[in-house]
Every structure is written in structure tokens, then in C-alpha cells.
PDB file of N, CA and C in Angstrom:
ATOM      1  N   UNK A   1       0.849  -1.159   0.000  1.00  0.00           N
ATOM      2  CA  UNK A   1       0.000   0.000   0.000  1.00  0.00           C
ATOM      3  C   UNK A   1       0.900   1.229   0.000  1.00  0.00           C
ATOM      4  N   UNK A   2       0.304   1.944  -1.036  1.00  0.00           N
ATOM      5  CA  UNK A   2       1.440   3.129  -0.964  1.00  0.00           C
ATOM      6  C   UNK A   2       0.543   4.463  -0.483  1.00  0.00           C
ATOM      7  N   UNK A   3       0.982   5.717   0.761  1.00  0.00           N
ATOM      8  CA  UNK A   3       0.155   6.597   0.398  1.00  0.00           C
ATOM      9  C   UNK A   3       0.955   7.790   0.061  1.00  0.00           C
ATOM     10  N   UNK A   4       0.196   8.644  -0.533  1.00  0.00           N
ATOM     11  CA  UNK A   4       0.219   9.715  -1.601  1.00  0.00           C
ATOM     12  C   UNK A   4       0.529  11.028  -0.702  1.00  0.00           C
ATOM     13  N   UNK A   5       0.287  10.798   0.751  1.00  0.00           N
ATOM     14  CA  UNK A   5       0.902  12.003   1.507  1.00  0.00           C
ATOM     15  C   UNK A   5       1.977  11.744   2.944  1.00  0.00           C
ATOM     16  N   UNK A   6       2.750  12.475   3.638  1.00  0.00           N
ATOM     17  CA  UNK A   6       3.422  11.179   4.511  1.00  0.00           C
ATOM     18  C   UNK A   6       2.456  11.595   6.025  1.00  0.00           C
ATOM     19  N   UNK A   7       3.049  10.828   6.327  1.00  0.00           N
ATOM     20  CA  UNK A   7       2.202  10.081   7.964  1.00  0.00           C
ATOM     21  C   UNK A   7       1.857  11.337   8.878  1.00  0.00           C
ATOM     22  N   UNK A   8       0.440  11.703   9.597  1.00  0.00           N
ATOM     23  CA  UNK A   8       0.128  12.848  10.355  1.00  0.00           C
ATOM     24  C   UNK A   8       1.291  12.761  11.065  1.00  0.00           C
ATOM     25  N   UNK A   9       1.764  14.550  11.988  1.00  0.00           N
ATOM     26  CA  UNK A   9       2.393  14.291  12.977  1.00  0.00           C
ATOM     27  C   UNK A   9       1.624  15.129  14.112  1.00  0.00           C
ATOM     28  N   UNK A  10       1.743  14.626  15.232  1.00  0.00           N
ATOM     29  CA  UNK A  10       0.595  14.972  16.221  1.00  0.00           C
ATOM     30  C   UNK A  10       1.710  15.849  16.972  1.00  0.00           C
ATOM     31  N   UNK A  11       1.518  17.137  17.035  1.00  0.00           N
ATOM     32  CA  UNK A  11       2.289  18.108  17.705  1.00  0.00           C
ATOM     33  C   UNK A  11       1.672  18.006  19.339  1.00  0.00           C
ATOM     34  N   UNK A  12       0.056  17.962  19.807  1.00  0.00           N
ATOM     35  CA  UNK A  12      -0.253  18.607  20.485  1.00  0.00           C
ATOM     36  C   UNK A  12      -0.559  16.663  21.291  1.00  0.00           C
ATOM     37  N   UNK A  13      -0.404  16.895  22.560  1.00  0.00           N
ATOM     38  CA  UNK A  13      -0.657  15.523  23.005  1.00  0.00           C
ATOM     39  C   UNK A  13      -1.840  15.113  23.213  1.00  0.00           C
ATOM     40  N   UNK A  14      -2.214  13.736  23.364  1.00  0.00           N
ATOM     41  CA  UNK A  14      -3.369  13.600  24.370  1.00  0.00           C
ATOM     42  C   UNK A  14      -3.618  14.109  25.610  1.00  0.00           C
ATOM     43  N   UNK A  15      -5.243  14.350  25.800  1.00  0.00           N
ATOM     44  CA  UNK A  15      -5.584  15.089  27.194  1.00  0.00           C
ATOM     45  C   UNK A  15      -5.569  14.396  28.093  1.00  0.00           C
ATOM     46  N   UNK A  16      -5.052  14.245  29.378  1.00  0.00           N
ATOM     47  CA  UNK A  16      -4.888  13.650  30.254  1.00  0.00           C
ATOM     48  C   UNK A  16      -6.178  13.100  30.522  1.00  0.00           C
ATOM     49  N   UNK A  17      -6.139  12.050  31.696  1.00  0.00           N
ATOM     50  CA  UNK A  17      -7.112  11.371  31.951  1.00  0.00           C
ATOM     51  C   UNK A  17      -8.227  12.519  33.115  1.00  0.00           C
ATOM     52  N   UNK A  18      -9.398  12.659  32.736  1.00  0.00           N
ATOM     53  CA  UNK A  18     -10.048  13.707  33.296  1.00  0.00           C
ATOM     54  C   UNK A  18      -9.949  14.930  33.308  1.00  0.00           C
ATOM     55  N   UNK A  19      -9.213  15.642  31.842  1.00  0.00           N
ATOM     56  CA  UNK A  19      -8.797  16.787  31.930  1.00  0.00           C
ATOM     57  C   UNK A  19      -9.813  17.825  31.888  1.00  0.00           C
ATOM     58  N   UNK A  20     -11.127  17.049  30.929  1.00  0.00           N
ATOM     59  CA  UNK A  20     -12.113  17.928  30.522  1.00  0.00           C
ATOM     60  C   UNK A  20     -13.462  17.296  31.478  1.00  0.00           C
ATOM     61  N   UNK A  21     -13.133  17.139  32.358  1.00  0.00           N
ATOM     62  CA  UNK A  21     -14.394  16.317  33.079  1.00  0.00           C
ATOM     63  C   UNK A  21     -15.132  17.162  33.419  1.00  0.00           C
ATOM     64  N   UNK A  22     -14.934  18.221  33.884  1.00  0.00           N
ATOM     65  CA  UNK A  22     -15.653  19.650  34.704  1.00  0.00           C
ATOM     66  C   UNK A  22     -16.224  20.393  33.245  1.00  0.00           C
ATOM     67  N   UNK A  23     -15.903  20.884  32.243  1.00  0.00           N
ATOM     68  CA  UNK A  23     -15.795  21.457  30.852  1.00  0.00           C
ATOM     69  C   UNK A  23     -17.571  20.625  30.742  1.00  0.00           C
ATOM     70  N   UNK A  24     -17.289  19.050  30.337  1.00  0.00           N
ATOM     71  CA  UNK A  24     -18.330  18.682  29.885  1.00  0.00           C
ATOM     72  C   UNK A  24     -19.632  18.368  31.083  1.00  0.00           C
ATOM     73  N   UNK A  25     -18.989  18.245  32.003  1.00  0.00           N
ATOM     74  CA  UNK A  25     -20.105  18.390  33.660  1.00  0.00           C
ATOM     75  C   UNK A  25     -21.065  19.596  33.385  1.00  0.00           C
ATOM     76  N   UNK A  26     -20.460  20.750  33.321  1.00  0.00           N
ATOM     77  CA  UNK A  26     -21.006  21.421  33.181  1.00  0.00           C
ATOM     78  C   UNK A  26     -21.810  21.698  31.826  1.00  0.00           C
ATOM     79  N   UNK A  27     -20.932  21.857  30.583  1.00  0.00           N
ATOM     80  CA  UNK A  27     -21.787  22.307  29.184  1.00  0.00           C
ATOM     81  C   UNK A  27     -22.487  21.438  28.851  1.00  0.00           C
ATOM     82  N   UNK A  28     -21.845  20.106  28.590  1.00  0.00           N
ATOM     83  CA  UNK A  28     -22.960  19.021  28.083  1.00  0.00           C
ATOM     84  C   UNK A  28     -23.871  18.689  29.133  1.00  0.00           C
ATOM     85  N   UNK A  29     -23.626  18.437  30.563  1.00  0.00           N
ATOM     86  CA  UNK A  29     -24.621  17.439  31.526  1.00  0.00           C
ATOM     87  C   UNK A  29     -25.337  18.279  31.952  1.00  0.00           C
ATOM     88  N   UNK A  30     -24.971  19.800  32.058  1.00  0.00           N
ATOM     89  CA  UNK A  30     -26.137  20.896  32.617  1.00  0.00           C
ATOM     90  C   UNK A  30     -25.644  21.075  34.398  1.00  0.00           C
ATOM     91  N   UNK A  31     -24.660  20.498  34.681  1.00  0.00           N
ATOM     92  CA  UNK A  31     -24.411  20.428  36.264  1.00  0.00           C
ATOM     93  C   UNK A  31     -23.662  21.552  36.815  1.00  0.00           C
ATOM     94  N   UNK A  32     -23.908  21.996  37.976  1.00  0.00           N
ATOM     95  CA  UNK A  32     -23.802  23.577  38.919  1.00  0.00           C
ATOM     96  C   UNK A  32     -22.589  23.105  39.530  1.00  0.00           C
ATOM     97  N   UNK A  33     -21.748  24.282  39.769  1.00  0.00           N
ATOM     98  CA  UNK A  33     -20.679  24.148  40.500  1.00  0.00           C
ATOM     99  C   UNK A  33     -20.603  23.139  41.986  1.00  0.00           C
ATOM    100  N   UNK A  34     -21.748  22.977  42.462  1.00  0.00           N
ATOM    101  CA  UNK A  34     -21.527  22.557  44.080  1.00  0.00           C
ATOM    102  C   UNK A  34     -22.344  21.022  43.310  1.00  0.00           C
ATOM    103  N   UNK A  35     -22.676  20.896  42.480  1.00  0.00           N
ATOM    104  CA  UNK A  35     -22.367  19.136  42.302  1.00  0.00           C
ATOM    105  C   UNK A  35     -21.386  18.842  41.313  1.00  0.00           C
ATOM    106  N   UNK A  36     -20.738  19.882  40.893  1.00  0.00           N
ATOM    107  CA  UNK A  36     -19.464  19.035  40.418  1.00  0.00           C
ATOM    108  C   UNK A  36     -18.363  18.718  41.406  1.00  0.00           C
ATOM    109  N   UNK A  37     -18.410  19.758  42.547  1.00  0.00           N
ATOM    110  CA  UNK A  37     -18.089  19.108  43.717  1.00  0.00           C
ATOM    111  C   UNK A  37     -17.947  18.285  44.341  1.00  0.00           C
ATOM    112  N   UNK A  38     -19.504  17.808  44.602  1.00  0.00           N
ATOM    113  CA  UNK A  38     -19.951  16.825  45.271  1.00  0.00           C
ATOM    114  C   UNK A  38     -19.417  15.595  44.231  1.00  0.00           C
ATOM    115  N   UNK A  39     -19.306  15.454  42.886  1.00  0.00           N
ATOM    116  CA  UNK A  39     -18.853  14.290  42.565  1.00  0.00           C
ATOM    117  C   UNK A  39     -17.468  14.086  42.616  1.00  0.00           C
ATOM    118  N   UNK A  40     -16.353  15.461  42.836  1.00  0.00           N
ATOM    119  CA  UNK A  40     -15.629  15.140  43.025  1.00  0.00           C
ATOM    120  C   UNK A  40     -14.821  15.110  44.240  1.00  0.00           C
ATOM    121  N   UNK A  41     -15.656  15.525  45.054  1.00  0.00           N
ATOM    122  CA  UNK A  41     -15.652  15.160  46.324  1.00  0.00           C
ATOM    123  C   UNK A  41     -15.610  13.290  46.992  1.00  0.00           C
ATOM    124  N   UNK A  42     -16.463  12.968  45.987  1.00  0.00           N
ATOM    125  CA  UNK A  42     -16.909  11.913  45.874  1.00  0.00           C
ATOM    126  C   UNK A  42     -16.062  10.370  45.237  1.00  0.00           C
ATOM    127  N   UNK A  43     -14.763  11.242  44.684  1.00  0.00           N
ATOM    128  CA  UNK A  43     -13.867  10.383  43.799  1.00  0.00           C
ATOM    129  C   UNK A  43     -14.357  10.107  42.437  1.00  0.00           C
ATOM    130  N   UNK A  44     -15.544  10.678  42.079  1.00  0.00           N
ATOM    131  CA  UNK A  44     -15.489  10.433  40.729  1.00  0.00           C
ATOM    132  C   UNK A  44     -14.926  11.809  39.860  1.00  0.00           C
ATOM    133  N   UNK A  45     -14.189  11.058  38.733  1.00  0.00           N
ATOM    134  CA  UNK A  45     -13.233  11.987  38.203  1.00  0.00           C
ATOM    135  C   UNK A  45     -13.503  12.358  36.430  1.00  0.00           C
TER     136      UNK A  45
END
């Protein structure tokens, strides 16, 4: 298999594990500061 352009190079790294957990808690799930707390109060990450 030949390809016609050469191989991506990924400058920027992967996001750590739970980096955006609070980001989407809030925008996507609709959740308020004092239960993102509470879940991470809670150990969930």
C-alpha cells in the first residue's frame, strides 16, 4: 500500500485522563458548580 501524503504528525498531546471532566459536567450534563463538587468530592473523576 502506498500513500500519496506522509504520515500525520501529532504536535499537540493527548488530554490527560479527566482533563475535561468539569468542561463537559457542566456544558454538556447541565451540572452547577456545588455538584461538580460533590462528585468530586466523591472520587469520581
Amino acid at each position: 500500500m502506498r500513500l500519496s501524503e506522509p504520515p500525520l504528525k501529532h504536535e499537540v498531546p493527548p488530554p490527560a485522563l479527566g482533563q475535561h471532566t468539569d468542561e463537559i459536567l457542566c456544558s454538556v450534563l447541565k451540572k452547577g458548580d456545588a455538584e461538580i463538587a460533590k462528585l468530586s468530592d466523591g472520587g469520581v473523576d
